[in-house]
PDB file of N, CA and C in Angstrom:
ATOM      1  N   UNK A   1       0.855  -1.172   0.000  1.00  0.00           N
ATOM      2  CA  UNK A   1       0.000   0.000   0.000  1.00  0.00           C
ATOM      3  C   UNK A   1       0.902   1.236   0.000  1.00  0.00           C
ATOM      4  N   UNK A   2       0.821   2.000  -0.908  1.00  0.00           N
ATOM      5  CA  UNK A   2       1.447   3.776  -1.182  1.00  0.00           C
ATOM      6  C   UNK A   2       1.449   3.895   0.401  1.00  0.00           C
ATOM      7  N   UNK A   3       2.496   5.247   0.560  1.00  0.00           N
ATOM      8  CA  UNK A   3       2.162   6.183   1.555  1.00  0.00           C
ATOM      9  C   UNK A   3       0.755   7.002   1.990  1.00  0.00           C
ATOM     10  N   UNK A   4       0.555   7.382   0.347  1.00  0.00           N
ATOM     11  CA  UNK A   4      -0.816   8.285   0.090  1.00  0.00           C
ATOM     12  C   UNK A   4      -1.814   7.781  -0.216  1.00  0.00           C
ATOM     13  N   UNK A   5      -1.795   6.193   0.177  1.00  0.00           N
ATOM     14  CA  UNK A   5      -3.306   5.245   0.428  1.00  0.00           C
ATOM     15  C   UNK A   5      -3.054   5.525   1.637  1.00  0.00           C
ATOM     16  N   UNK A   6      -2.306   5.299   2.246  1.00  0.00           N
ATOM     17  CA  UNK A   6      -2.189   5.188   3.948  1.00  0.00           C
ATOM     18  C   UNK A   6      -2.481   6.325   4.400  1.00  0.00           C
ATOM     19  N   UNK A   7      -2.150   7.734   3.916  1.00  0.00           N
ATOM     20  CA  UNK A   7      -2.539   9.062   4.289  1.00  0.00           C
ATOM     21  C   UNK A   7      -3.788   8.964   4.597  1.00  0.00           C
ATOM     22  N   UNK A   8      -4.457   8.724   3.061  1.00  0.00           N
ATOM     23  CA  UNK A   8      -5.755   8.831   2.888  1.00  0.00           C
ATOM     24  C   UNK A   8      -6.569   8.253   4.145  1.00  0.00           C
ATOM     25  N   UNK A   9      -6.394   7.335   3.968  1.00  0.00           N
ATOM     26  CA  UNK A   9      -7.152   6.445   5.329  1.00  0.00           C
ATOM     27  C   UNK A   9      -6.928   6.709   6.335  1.00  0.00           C
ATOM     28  N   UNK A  10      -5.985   7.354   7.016  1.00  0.00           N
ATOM     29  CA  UNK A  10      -6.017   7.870   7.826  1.00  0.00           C
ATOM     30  C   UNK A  10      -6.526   8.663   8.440  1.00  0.00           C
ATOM     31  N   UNK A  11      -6.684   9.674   6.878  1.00  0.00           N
ATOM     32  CA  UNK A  11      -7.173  11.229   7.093  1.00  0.00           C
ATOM     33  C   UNK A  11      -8.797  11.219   7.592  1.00  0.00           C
ATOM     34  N   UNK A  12      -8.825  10.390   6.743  1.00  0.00           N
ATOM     35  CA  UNK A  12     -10.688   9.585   6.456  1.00  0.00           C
ATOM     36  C   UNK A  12     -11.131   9.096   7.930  1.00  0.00           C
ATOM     37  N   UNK A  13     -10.238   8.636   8.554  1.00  0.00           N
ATOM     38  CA  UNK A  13     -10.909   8.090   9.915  1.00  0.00           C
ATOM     39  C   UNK A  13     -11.091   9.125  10.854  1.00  0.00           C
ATOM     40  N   UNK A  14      -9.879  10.133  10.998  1.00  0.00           N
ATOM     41  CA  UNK A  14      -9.180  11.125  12.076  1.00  0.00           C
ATOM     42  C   UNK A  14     -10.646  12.264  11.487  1.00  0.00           C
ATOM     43  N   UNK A  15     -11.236  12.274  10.292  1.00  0.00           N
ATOM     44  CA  UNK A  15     -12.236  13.024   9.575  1.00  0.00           C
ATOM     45  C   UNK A  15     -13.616  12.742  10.182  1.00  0.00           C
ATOM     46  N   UNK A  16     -13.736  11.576  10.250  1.00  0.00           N
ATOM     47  CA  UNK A  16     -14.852  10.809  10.496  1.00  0.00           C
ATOM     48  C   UNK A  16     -15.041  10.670  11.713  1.00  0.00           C
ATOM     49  N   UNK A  17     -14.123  10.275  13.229  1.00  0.00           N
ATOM     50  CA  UNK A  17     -14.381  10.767  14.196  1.00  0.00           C
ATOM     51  C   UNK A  17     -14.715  12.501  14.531  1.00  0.00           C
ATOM     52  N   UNK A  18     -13.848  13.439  14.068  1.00  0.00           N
ATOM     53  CA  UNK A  18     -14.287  14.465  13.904  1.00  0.00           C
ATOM     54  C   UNK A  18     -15.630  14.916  14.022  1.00  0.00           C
ATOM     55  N   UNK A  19     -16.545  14.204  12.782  1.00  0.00           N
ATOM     56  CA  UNK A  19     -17.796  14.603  12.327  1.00  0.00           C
ATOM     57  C   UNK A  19     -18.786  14.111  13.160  1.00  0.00           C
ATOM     58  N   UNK A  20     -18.162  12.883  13.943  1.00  0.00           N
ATOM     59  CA  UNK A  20     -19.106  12.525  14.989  1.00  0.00           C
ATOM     60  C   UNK A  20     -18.943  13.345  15.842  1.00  0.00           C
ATOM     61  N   UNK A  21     -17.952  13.695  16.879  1.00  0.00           N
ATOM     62  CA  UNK A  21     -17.745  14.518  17.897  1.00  0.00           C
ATOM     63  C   UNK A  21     -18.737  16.075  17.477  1.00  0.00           C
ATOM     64  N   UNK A  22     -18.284  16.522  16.250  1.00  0.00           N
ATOM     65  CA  UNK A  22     -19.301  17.670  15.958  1.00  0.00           C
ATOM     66  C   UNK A  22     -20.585  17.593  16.166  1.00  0.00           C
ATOM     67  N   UNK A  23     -20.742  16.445  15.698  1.00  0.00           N
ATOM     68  CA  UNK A  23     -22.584  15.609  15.798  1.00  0.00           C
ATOM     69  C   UNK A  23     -23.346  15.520  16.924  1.00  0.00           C
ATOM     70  N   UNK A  24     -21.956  14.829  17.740  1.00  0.00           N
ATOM     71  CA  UNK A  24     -22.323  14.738  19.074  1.00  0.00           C
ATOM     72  C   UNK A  24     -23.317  16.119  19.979  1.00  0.00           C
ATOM     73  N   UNK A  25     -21.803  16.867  19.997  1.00  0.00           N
ATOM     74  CA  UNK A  25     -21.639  18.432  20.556  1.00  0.00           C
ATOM     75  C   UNK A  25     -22.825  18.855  20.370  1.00  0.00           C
ATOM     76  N   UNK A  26     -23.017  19.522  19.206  1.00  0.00           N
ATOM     77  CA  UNK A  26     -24.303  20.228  18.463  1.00  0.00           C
ATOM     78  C   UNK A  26     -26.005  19.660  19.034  1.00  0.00           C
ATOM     79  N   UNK A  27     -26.174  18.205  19.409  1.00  0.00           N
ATOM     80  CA  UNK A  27     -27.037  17.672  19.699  1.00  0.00           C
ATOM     81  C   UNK A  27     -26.963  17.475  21.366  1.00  0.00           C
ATOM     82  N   UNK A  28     -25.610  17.875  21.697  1.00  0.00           N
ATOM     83  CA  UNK A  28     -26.051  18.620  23.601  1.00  0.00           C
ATOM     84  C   UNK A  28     -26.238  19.940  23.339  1.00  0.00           C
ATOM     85  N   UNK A  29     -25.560  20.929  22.530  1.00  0.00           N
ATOM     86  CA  UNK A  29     -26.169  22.557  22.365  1.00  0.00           C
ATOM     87  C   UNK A  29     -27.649  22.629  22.742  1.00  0.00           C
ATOM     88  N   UNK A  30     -28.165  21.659  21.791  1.00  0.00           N
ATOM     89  CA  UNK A  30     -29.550  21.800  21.281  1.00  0.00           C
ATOM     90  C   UNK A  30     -30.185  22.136  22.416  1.00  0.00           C
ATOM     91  N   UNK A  31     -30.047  21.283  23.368  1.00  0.00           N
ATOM     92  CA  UNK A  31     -30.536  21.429  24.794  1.00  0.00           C
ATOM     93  C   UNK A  31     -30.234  22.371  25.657  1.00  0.00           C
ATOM     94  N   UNK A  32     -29.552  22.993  25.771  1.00  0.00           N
ATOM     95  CA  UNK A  32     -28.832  24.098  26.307  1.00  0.00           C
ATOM     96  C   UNK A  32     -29.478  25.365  26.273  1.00  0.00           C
ATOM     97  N   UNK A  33     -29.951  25.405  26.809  1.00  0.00           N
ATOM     98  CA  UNK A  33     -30.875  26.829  27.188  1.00  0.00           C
ATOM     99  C   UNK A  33     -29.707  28.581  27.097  1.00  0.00           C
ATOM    100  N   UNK A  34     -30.216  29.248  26.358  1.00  0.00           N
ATOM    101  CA  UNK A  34     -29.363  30.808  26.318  1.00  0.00           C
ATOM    102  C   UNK A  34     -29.757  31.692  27.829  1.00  0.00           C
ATOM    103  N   UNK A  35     -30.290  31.578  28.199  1.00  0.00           N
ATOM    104  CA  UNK A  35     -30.535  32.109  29.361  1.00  0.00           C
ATOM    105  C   UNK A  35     -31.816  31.205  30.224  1.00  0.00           C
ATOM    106  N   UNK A  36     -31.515  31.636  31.677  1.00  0.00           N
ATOM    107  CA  UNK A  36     -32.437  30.500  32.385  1.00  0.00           C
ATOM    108  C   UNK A  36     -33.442  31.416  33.576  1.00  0.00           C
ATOM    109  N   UNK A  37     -34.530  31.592  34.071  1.00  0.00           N
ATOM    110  CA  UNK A  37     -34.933  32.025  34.764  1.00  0.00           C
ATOM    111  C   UNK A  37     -35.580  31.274  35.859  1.00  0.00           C
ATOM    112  N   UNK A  38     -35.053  31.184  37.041  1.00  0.00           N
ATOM    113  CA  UNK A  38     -35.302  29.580  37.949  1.00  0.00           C
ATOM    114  C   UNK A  38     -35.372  30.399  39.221  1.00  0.00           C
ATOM    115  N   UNK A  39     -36.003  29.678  39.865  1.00  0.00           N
ATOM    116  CA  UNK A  39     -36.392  30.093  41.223  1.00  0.00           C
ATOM    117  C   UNK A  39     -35.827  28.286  42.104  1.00  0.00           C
ATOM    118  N   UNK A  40     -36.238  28.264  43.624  1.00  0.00           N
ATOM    119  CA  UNK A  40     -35.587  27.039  44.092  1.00  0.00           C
ATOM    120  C   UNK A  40     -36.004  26.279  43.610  1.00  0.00           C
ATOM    121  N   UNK A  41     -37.399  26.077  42.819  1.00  0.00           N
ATOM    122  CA  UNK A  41     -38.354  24.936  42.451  1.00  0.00           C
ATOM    123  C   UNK A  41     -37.609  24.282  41.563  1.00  0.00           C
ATOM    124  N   UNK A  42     -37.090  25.019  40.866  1.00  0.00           N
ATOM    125  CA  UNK A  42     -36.627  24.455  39.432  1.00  0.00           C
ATOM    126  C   UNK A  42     -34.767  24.245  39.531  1.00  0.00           C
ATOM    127  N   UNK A  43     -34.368  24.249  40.270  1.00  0.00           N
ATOM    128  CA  UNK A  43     -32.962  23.737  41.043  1.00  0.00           C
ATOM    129  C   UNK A  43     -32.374  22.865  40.049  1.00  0.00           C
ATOM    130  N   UNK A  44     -33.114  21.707  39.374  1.00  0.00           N
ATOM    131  CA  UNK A  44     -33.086  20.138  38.875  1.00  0.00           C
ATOM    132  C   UNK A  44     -32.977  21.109  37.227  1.00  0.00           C
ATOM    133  N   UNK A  45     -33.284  21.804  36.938  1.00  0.00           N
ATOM    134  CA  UNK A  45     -32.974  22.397  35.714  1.00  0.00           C
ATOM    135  C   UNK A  45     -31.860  23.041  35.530  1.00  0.00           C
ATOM    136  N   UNK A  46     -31.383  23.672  36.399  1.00  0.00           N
ATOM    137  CA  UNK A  46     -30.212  24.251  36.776  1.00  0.00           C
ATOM    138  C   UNK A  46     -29.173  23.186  36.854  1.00  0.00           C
ATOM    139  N   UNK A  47     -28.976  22.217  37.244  1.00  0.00           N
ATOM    140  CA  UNK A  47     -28.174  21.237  37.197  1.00  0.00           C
ATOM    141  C   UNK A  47     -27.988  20.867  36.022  1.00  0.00           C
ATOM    142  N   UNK A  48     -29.135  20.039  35.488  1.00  0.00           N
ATOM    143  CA  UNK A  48     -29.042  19.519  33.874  1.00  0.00           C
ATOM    144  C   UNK A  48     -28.406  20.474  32.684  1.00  0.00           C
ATOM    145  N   UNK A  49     -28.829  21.887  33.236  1.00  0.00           N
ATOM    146  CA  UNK A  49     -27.560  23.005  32.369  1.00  0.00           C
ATOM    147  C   UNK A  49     -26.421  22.794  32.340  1.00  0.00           C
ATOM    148  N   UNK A  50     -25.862  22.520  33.904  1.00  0.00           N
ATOM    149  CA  UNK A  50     -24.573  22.790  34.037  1.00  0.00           C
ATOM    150  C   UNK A  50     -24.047  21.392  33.752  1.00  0.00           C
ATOM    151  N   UNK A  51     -24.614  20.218  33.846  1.00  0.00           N
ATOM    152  CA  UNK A  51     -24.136  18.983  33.085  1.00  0.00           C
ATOM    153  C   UNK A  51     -23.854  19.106  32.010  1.00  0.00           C
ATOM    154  N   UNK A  52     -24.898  19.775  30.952  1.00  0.00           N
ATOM    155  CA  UNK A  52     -24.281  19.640  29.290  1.00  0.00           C
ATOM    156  C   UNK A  52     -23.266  21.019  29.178  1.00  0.00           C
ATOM    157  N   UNK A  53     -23.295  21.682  30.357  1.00  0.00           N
ATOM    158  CA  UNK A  53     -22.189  22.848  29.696  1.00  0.00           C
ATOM    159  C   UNK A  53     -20.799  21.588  30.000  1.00  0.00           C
ATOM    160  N   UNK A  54     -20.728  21.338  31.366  1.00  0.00           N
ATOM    161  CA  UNK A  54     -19.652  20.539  31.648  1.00  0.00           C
ATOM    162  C   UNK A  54     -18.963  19.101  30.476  1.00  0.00           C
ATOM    163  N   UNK A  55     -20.187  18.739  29.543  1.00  0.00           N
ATOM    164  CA  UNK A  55     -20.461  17.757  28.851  1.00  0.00           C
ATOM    165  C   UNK A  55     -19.373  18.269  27.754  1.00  0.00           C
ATOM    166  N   UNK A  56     -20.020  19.460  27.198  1.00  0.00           N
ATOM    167  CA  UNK A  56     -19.709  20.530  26.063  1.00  0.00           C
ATOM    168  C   UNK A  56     -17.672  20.758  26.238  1.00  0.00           C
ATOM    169  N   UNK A  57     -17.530  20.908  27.666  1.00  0.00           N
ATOM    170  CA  UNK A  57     -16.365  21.338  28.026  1.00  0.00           C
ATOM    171  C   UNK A  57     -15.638  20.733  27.939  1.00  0.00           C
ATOM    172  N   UNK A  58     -16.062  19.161  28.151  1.00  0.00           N
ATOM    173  CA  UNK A  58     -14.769  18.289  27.625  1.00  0.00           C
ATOM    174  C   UNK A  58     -14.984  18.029  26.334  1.00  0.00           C
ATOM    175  N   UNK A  59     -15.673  17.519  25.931  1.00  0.00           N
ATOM    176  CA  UNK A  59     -15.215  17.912  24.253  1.00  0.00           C
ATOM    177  C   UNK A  59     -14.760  19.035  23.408  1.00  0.00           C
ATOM    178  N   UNK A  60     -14.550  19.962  23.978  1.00  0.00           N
ATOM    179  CA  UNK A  60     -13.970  20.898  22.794  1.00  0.00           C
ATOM    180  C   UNK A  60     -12.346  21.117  22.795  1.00  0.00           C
ATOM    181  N   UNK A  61     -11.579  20.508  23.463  1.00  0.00           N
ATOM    182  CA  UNK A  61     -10.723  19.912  23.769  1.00  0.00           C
ATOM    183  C   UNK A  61     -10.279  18.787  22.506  1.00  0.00           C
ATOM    184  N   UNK A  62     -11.182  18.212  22.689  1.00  0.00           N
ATOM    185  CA  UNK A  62     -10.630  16.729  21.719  1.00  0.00           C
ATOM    186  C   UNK A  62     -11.258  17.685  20.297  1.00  0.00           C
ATOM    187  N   UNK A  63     -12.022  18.079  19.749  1.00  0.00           N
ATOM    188  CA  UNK A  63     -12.845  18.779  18.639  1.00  0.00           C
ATOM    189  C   UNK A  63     -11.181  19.545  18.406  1.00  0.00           C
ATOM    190  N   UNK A  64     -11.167  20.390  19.101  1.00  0.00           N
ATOM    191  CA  UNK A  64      -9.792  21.359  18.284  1.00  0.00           C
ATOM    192  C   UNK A  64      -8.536  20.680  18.089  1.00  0.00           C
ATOM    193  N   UNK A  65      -8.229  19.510  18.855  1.00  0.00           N
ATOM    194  CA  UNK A  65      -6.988  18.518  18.480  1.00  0.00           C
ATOM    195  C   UNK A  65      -7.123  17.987  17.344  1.00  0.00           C
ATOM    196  N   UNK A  66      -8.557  17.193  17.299  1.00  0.00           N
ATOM    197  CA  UNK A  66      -8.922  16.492  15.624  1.00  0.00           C
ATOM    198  C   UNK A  66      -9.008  17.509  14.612  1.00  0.00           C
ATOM    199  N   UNK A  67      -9.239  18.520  14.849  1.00  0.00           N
ATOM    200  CA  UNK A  67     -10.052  19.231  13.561  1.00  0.00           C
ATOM    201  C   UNK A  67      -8.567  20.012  13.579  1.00  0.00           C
ATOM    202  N   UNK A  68      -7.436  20.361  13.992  1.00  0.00           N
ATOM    203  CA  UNK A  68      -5.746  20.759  13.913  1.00  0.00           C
ATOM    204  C   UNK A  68      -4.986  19.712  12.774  1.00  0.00           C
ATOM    205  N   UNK A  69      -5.254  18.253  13.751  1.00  0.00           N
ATOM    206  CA  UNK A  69      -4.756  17.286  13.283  1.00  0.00           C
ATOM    207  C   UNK A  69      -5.187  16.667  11.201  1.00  0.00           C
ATOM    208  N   UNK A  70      -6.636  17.004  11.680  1.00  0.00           N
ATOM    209  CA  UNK A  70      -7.171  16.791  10.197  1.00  0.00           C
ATOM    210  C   UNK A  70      -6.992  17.868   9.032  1.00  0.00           C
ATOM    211  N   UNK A  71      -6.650  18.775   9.306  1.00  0.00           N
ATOM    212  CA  UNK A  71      -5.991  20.077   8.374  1.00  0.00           C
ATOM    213  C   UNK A  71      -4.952  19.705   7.888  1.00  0.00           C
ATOM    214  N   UNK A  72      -4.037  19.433   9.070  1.00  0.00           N
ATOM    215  CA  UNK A  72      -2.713  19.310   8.970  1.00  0.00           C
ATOM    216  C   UNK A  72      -2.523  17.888   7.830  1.00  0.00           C
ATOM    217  N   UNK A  73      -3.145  17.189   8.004  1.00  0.00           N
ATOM    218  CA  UNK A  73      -3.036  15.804   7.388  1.00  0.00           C
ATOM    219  C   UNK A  73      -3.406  16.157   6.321  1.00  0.00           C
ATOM    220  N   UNK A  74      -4.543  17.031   5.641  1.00  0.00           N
ATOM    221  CA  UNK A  74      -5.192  17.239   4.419  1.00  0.00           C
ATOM    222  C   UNK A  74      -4.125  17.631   3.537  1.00  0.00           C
ATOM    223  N   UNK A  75      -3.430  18.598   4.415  1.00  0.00           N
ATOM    224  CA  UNK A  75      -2.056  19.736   3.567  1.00  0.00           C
ATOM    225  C   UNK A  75      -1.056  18.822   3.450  1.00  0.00           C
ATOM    226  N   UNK A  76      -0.774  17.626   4.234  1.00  0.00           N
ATOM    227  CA  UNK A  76       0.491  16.904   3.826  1.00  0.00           C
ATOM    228  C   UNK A  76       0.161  16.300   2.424  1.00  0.00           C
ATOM    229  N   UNK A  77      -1.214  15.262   2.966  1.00  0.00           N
ATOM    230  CA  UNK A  77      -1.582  14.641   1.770  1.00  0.00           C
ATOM    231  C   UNK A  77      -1.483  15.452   0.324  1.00  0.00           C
ATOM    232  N   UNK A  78      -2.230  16.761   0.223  1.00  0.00           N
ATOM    233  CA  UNK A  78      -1.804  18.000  -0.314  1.00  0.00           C
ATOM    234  C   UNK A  78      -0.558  18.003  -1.722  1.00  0.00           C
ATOM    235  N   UNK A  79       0.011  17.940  -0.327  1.00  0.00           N
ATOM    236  CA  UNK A  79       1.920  18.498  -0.669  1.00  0.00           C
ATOM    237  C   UNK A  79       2.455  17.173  -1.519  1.00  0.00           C
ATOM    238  N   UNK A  80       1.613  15.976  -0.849  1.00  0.00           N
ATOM    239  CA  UNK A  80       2.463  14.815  -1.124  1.00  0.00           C
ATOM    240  C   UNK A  80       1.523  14.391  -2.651  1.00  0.00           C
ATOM    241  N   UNK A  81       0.969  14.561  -2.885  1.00  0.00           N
ATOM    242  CA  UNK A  81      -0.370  14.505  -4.076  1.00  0.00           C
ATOM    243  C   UNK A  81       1.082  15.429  -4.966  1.00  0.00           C
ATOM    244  N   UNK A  82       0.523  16.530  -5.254  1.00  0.00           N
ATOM    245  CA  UNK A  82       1.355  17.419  -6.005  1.00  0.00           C
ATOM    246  C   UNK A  82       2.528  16.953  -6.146  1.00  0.00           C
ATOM    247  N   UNK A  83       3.672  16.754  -5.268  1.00  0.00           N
ATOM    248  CA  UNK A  83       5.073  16.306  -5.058  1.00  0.00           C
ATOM    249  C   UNK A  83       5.044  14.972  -6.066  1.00  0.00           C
ATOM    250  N   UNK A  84       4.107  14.307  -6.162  1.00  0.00           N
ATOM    251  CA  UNK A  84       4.293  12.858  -6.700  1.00  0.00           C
ATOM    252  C   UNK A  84       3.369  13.459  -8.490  1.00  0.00           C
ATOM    253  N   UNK A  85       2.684  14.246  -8.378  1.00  0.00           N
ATOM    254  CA  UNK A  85       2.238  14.850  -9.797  1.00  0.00           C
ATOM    255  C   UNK A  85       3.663  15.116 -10.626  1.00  0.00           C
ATOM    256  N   UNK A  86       4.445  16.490  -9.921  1.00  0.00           N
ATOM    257  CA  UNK A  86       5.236  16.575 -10.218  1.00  0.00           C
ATOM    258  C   UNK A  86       6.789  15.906 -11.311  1.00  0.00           C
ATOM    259  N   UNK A  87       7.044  14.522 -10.115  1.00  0.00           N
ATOM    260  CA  UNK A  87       7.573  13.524 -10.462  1.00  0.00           C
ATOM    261  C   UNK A  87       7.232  12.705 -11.604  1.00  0.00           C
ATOM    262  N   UNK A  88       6.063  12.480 -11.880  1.00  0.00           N
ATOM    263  CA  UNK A  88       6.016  11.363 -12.673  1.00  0.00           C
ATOM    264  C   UNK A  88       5.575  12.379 -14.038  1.00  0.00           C
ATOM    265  N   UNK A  89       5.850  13.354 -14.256  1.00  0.00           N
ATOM    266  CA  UNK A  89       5.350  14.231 -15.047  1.00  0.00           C
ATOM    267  C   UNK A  89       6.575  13.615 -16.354  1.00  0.00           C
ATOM    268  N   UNK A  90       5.838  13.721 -17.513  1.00  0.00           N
ATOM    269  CA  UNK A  90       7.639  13.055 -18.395  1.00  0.00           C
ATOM    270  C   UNK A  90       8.282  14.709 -19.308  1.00  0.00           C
ATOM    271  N   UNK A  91       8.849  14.692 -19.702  1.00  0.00           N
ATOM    272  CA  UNK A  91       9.593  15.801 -19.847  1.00  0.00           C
ATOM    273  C   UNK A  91       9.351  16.156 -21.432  1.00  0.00           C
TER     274      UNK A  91
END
């Protein structure tokens, strides 16, 4: 197998977790209230906020490592695509 099959697949997986984690995220947002107006009654709502903010908080952590990592991989693959165009070009 090439280098730049192996890129590829790589890129494709490190891509594809990505899109889940986004998937994920976006579908705790959803729930996430922009502002809250609570008195003691509603205490148990106030919590469940601060769970998906806390939820939210560790993932964006791993979201900006993958989505760094998957750039970076796109531009090698990139470089290495072109670099090998280059080469086999006949004169």
């Amino acid at each position: 197998m090439s280098p730049l099959v192996w890129m590829l697949t790589l890129w494709g997986v490190l891509t594809g977790v990505l899109v889940v984690l986004l998937i994920y995220r976006s579908t705790l947002t959803m729930q996430e209230d922009d502002q809250l107006f609570l008195d003691d009654t509603h205490s148990a709502l106030e919590q469940e906020q601060r769970e998906i903010i806390a939820k939210v908080n560790k993932l964006n952590p791993f979201v900006k490592i993958l989505g760094a990592a998957s750039g970076l991989m796109f531009l090698v693959i990139a470089g290495m695509f072109i670099y090998q165009g280059l080469n086999n070009t006949a004169p």
